[in-house]
C-alpha atoms as a PDB file:
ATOM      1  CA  UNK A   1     123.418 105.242  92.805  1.00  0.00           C
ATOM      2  CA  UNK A   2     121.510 108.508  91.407  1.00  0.00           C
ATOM      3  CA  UNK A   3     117.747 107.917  90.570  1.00  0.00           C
ATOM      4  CA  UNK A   4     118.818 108.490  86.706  1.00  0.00           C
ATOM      5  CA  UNK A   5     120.600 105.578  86.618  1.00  0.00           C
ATOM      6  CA  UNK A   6     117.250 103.161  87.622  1.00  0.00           C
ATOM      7  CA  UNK A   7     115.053 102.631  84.701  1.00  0.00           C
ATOM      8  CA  UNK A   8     111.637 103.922  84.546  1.00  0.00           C
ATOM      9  CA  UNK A   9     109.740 101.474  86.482  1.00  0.00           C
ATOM     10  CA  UNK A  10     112.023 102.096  89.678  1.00  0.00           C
ATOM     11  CA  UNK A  11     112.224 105.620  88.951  1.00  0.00           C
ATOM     12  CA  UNK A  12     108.877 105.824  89.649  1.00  0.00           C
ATOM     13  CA  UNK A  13     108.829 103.182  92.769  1.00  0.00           C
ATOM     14  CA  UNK A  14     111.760 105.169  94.555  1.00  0.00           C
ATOM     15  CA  UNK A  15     109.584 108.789  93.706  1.00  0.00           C
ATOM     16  CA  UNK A  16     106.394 107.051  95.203  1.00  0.00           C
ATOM     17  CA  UNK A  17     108.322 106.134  98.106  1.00  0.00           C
ATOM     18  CA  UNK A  18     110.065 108.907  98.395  1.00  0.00           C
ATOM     19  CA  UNK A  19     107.242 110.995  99.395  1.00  0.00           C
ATOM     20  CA  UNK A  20     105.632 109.065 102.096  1.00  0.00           C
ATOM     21  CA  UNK A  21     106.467 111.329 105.140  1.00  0.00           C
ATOM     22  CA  UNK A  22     104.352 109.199 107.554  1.00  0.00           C
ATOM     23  CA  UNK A  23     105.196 105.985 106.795  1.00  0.00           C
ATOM     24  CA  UNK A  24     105.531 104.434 110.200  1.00  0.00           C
ATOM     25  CA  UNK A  25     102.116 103.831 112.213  1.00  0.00           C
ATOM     26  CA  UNK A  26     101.363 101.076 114.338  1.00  0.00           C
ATOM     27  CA  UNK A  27     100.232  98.690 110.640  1.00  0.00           C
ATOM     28  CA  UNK A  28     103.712  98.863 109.462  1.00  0.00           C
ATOM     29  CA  UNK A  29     105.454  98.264 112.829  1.00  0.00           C
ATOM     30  CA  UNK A  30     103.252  95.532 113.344  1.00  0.00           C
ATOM     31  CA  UNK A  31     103.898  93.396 110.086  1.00  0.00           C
ATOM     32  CA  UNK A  32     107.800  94.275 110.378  1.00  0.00           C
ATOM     33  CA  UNK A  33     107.521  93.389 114.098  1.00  0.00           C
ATOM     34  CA  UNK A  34     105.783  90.109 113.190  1.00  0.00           C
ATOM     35  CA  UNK A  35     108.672  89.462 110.495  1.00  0.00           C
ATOM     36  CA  UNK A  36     111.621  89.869 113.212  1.00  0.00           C
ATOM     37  CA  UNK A  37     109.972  87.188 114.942  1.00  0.00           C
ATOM     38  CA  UNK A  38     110.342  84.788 113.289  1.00  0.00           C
ATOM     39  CA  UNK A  39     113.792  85.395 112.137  1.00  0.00           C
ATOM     40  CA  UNK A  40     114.735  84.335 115.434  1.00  0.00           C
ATOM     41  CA  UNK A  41     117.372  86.697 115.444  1.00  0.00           C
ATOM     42  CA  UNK A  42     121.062  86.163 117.203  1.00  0.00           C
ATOM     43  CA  UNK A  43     123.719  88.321 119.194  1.00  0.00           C
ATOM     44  CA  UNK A  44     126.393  88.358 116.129  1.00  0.00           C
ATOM     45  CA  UNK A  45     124.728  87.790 113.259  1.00  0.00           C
ATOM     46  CA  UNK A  46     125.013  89.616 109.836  1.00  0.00           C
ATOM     47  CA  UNK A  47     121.334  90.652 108.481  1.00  0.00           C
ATOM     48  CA  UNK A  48     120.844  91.890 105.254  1.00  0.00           C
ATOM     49  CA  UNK A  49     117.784  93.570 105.017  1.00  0.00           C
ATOM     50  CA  UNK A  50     116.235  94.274 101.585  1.00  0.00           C
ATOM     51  CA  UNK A  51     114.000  97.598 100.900  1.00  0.00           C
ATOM     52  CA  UNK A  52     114.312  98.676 104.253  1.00  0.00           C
ATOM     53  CA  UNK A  53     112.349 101.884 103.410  1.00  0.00           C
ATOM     54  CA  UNK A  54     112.359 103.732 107.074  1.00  0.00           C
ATOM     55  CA  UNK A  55     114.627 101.489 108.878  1.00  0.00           C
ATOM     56  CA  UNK A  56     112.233  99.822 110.774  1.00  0.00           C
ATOM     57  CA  UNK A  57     113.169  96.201 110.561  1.00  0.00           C
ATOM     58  CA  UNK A  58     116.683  97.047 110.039  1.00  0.00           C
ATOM     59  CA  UNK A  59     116.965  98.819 113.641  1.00  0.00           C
ATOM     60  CA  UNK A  60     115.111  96.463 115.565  1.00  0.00           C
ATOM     61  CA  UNK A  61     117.549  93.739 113.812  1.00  0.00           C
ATOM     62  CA  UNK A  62     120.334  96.087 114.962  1.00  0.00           C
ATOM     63  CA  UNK A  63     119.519  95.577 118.569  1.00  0.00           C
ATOM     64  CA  UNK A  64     118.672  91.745 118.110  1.00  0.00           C
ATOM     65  CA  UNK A  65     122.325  91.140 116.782  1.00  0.00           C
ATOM     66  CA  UNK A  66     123.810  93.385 119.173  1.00  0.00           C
ATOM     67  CA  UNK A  67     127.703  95.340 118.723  1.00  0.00           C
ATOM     68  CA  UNK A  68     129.419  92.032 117.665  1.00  0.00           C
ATOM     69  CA  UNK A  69     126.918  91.672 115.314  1.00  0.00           C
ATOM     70  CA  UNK A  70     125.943  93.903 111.672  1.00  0.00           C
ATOM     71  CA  UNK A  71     123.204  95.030 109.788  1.00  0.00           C
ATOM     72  CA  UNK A  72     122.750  96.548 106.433  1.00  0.00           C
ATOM     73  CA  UNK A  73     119.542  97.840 104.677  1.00  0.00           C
ATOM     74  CA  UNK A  74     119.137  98.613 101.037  1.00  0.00           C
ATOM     75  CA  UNK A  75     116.553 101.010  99.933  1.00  0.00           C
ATOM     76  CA  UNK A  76     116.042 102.959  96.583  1.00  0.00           C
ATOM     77  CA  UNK A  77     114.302 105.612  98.311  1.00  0.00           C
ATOM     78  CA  UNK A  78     116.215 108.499  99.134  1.00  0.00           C
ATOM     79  CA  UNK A  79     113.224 109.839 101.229  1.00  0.00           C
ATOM     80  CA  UNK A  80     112.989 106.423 102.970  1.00  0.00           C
ATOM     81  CA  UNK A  81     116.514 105.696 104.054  1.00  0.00           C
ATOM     82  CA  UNK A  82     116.693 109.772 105.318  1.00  0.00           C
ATOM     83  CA  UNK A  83     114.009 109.161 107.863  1.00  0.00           C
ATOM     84  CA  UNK A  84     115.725 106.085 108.639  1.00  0.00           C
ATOM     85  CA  UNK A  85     119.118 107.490 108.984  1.00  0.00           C
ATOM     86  CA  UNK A  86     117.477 110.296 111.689  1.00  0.00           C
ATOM     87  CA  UNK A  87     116.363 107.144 113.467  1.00  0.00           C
ATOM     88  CA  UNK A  88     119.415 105.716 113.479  1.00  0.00           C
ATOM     89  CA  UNK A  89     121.141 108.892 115.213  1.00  0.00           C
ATOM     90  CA  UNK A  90     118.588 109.365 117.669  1.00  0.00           C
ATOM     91  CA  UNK A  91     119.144 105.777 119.051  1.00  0.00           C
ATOM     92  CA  UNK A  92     122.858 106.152 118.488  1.00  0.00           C
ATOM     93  CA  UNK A  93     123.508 102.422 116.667  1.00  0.00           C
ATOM     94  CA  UNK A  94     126.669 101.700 115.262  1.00  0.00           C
ATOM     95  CA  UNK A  95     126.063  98.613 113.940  1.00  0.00           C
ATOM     96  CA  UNK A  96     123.826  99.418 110.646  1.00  0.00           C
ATOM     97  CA  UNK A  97     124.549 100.538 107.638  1.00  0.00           C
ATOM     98  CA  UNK A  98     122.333 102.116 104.837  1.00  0.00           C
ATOM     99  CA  UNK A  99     122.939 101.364 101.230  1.00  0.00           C
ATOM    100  CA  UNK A 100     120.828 103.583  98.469  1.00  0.00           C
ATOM    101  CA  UNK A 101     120.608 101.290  95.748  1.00  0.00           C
ATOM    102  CA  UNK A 102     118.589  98.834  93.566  1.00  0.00           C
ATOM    103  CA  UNK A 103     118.350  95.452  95.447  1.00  0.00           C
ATOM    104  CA  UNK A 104     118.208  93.959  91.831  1.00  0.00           C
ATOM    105  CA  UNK A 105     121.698  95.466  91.241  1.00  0.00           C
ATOM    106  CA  UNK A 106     123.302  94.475  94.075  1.00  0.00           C
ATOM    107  CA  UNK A 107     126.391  92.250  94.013  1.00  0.00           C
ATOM    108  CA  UNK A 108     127.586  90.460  97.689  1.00  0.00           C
ATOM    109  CA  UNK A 109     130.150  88.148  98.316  1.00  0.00           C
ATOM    110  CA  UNK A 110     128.538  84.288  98.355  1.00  0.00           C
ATOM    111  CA  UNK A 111     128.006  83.200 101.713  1.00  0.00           C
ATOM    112  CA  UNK A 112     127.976  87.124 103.176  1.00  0.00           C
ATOM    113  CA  UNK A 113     124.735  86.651 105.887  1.00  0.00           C
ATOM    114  CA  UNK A 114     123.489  85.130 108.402  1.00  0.00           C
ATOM    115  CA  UNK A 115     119.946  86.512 107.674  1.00  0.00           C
ATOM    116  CA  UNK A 116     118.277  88.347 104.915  1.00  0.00           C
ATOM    117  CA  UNK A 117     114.757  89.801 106.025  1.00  0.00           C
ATOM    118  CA  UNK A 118     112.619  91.609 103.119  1.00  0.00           C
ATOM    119  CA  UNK A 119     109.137  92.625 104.607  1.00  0.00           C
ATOM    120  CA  UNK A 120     106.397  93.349 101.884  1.00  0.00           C
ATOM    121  CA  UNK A 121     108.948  94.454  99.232  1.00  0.00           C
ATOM    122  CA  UNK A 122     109.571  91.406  97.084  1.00  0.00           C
ATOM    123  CA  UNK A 123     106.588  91.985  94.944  1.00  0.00           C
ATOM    124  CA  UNK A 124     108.205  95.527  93.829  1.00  0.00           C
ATOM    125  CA  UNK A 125     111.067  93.280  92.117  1.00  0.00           C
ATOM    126  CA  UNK A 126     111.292  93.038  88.063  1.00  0.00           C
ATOM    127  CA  UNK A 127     112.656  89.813  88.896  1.00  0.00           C
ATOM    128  CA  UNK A 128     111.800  87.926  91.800  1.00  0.00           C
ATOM    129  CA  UNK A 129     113.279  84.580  90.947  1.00  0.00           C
ATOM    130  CA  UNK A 130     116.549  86.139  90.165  1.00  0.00           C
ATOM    131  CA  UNK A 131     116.212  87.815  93.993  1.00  0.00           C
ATOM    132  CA  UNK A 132     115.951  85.019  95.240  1.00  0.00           C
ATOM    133  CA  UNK A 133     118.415  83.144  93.675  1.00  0.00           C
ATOM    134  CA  UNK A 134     120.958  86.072  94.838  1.00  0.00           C
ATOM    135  CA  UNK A 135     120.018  85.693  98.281  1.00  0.00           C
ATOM    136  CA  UNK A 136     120.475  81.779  98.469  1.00  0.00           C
ATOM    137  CA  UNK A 137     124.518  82.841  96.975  1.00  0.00           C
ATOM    138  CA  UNK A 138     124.739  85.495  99.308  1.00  0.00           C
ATOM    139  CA  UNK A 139     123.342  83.682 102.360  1.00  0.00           C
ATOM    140  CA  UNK A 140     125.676  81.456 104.264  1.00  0.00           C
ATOM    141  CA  UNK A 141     125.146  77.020 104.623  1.00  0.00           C
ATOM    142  CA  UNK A 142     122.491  77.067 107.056  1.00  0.00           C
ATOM    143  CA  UNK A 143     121.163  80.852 106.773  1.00  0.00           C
ATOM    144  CA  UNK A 144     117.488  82.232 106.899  1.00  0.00           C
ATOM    145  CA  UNK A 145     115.773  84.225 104.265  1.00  0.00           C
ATOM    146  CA  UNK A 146     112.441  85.406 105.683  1.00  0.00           C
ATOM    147  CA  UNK A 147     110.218  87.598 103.885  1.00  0.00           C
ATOM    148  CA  UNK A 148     106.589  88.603 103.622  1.00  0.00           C
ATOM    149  CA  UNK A 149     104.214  89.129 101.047  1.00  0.00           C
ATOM    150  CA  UNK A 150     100.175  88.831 100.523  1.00  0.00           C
ATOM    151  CA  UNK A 151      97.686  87.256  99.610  1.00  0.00           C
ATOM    152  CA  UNK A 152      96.346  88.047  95.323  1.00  0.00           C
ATOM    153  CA  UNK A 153      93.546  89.349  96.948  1.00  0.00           C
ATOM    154  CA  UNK A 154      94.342  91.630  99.669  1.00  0.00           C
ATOM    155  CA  UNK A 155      94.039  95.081  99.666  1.00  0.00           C
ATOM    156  CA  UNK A 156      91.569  96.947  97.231  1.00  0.00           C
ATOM    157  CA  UNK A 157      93.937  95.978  94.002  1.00  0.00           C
ATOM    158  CA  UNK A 158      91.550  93.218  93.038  1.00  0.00           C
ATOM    159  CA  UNK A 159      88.728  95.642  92.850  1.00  0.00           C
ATOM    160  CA  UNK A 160      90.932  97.713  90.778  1.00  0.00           C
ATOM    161  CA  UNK A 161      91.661  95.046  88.326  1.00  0.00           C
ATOM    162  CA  UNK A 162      87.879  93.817  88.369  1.00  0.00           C
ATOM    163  CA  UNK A 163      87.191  97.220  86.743  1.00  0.00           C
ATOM    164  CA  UNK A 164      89.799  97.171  84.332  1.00  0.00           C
ATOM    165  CA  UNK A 165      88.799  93.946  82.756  1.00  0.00           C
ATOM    166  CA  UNK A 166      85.152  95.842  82.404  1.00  0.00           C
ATOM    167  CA  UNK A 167      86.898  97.828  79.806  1.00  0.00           C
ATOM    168  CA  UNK A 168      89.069  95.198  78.497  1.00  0.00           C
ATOM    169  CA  UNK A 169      91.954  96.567  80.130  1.00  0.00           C
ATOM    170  CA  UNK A 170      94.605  93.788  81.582  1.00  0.00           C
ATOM    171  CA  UNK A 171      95.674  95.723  85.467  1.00  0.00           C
ATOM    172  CA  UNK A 172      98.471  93.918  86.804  1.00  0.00           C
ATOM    173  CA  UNK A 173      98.089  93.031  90.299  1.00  0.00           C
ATOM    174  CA  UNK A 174     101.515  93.526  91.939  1.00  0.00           C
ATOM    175  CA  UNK A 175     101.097  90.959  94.678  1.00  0.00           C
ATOM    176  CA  UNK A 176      99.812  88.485  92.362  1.00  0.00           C
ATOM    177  CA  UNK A 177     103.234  86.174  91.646  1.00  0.00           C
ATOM    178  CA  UNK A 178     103.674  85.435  95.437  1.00  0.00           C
ATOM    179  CA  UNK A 179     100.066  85.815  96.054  1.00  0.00           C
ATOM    180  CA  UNK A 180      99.292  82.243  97.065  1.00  0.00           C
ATOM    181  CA  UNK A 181     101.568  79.716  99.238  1.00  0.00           C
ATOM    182  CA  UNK A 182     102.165  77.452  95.921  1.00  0.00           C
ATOM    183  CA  UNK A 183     103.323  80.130  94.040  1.00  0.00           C
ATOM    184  CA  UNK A 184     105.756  81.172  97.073  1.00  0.00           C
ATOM    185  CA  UNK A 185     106.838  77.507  96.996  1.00  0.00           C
ATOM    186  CA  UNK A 186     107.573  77.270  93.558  1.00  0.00           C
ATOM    187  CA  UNK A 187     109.562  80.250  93.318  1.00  0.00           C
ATOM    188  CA  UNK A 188     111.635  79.303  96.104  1.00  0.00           C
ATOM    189  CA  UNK A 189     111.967  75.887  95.192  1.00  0.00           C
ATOM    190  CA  UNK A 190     113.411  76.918  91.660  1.00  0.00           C
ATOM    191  CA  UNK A 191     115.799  79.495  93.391  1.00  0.00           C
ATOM    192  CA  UNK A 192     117.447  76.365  95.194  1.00  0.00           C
ATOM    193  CA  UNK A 193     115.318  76.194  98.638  1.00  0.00           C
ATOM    194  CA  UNK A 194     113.986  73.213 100.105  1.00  0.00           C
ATOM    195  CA  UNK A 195     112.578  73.484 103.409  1.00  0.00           C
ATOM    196  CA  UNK A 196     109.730  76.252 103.385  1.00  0.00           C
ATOM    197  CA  UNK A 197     107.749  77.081 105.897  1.00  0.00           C
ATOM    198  CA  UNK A 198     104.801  80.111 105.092  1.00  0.00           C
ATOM    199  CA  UNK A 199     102.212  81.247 108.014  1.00  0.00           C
ATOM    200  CA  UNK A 200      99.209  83.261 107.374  1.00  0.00           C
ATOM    201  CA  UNK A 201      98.070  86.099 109.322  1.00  0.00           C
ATOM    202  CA  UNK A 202      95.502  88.790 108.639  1.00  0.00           C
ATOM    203  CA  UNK A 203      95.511  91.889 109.305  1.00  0.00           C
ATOM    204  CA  UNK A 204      92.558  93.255 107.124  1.00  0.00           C
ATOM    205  CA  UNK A 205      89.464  95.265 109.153  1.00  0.00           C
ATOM    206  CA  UNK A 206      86.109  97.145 108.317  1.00  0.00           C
ATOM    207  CA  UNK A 207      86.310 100.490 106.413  1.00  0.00           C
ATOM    208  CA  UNK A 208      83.802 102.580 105.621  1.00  0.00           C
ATOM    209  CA  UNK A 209      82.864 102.432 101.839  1.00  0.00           C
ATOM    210  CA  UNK A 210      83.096 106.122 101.374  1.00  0.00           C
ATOM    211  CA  UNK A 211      87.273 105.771 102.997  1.00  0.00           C
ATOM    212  CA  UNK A 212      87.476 102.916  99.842  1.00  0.00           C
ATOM    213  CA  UNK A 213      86.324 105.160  97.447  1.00  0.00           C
ATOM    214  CA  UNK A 214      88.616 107.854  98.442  1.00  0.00           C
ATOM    215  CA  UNK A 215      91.328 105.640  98.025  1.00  0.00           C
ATOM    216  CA  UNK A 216      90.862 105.445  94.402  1.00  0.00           C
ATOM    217  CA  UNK A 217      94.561 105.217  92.643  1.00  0.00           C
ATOM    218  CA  UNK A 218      93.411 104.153  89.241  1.00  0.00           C
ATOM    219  CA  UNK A 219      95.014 107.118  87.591  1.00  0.00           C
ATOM    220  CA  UNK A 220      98.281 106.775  85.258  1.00  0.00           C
ATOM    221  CA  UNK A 221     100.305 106.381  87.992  1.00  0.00           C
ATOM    222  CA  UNK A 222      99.459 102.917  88.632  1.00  0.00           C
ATOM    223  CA  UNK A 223     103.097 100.977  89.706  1.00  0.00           C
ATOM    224  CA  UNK A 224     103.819  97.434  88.404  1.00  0.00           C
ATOM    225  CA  UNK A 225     106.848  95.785  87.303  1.00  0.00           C
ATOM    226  CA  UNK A 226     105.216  94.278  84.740  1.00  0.00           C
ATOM    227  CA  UNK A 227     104.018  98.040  83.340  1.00  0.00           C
ATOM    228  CA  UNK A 228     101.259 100.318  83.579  1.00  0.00           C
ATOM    229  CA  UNK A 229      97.885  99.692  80.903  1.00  0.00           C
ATOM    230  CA  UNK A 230      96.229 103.011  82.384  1.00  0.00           C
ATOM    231  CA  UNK A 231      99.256 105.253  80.990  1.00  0.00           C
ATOM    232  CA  UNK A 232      97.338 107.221  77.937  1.00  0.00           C
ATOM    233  CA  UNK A 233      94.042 106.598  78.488  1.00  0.00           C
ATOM    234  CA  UNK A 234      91.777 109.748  78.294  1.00  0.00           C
ATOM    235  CA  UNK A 235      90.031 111.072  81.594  1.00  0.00           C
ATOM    236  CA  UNK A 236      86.613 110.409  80.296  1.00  0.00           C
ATOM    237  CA  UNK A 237      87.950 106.696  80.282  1.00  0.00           C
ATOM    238  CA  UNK A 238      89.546 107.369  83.635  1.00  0.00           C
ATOM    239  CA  UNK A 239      86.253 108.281  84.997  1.00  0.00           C
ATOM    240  CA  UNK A 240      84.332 105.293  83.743  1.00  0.00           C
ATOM    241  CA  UNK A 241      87.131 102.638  85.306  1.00  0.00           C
ATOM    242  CA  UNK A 242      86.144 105.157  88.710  1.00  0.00           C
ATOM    243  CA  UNK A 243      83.100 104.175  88.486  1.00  0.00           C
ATOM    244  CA  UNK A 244      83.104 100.558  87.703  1.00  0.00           C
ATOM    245  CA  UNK A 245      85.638 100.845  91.155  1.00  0.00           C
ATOM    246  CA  UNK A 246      83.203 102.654  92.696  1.00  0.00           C
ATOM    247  CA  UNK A 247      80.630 100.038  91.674  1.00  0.00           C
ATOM    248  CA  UNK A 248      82.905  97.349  93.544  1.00  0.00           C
ATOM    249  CA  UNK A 249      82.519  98.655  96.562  1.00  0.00           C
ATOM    250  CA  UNK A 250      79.346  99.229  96.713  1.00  0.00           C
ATOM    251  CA  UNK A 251      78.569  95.483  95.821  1.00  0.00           C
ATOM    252  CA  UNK A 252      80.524  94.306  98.284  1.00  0.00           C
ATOM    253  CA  UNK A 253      79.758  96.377 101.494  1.00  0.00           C
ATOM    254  CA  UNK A 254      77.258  95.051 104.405  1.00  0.00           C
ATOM    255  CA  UNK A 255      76.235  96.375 107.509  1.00  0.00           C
ATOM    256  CA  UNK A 256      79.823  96.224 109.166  1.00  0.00           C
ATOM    257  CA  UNK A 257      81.076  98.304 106.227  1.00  0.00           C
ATOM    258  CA  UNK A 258      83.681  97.327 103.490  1.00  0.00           C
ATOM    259  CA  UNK A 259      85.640  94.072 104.686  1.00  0.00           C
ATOM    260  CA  UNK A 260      89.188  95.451 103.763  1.00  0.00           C
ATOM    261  CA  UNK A 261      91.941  92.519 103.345  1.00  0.00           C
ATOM    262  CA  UNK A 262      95.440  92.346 104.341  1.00  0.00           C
ATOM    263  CA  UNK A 263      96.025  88.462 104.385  1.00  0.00           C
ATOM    264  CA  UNK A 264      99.666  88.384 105.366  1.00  0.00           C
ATOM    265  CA  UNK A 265     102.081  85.373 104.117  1.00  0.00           C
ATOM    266  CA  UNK A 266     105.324  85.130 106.364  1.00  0.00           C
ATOM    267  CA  UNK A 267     107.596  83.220 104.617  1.00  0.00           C
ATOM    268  CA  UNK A 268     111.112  81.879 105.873  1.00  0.00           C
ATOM    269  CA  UNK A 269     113.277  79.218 104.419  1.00  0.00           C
ATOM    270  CA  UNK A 270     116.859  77.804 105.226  1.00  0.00           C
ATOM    271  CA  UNK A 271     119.722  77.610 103.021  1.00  0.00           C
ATOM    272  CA  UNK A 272     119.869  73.747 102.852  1.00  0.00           C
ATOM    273  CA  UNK A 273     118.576  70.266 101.564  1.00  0.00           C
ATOM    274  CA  UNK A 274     116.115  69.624 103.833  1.00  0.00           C
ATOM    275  CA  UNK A 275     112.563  68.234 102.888  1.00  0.00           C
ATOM    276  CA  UNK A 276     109.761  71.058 102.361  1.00  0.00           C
ATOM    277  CA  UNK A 277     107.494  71.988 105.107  1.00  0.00           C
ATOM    278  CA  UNK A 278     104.216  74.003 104.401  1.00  0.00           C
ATOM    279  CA  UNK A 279     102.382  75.353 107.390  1.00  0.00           C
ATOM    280  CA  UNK A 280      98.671  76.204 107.239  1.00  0.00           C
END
């Protein structure tokens, strides 16, 4: 699929992705590491695994399941699935295959996998329940979908939106609809999953305020399924939502420096009828 044929919104996802060069360090490892785990993965199985940006859950899966088993990985980002692909070479696997497409427009078989893995993509979907509603069709009686997602307020997005709302401007916050555990259990429940369980891990640290500020991205170019409020807004306005940011940070940095949070929800569920379980 060509990037003219995804609509705006995932135009500008795949471009964002697209450029990120030096996407694998030892943050995004970890959390994709942390995911395989508790797939539980077998020698044999068929993994579909969603956004699979540079390939690094996909690999790993690829050596879990071994030659008798198969793994594909579905990306819009050109830039993402080329690094991926170079990986892929280097290590000489056989049993993975890379699809460039949008995971919304996909179309399995029912009953294709074994596994479908999505780590800390499914908040970048226009339509999350209808996501997960595909992968309960495409996984087979018995199969695990395993994903992860975080917490409303991780990251610095809730500062972001804090200084919005100063201005009377409504910021989405993209990890707000699977930001809590209910919300991750309703959505799942009303795709057609039962038993749920969700674990909680953080992986947030000090920062130095002056690092926060830096990472100011309140500019148009803000990315949300749900659109983008900033879009038109003059850069005298621009500069007082900065500042407001800036503002933030400053209230809420102590000695140790600007708590930054990355509260972590891994969240796997089976393709059956059994009674829901919610871990702590």
């Amino acid at each position: 699929m060509s990037h003219a044929d995804f609509t705006d919104y995932k135009h500008q996802l795949a471009a964002s992705f697209d450029i990120r060069l030096n996407y694998d360090d030892d943050y995004t490892v970890r959390r994709a590491t942390r995911l395989l785990e508790l797939a539980e993965l077998r020698s044999g199985d068929s993994v579909l695994d969603l956004a699979t940006g540079t390939g690094i859950v996909a690999i790993d899966a690829a050596r879990a399941v071994g030659a008798k088993g198969k793994v594909i990985g579905v990306d819009i980002s050109r830039g993402m699935l080329d690094q991926a692909r170079e990986k892929i070479t280097v290590e000489g696997l056989r049993n993975v295959e890379l699809v460039e497409a949008d995971v919304e427009q996909l179309n399995f078989k029912s009953e294709s996998f074994d596994v479908i893995l999505c780590s800390s993509a499914l908040m970048w979907m226009s339509d999350i329940p209808g996501t997960l509603r595909n992968c309960r069709r495409w996984l087979k009686t018995g199969g695990l979908l395993a994903f992860s997602c975080y917490s409303e307020s991780s990251f610095t997005i809730p500062l972001y939106v804090r200084a919005c709302a100063r201005f009377g401007i409504a910021l989405p916050n993209c990890n707000e609809p699977l930001g809590t555990h209910e919300r991750c259990c309703a959505l799942l429940r009303d795709a057609g999953f039962n038993r749920i369980d969700i674990r909680t891990e953080q992986f947030g640290s000090y920062l130095d305020p002056n690092e926060v500020k830096w990472k100011w991205n309140g500019e148009p170019n803000w990315i949300d399924p749900r659109g983008n409020p900033l879009t038109g807004l003059s850069s005298e306005q621009l500069s007082e939502i900065r500042a407001a940011y800036e503002s933030e940070v400053d209230a809420l940095t102590t000695e140790q420096g600007f708590w930054h949070e990355i509260t972590m929800f891994l969240v796997s569920t089976l393709r059956d009828d059994l009674s829901v379980l919610l871990a702590p």
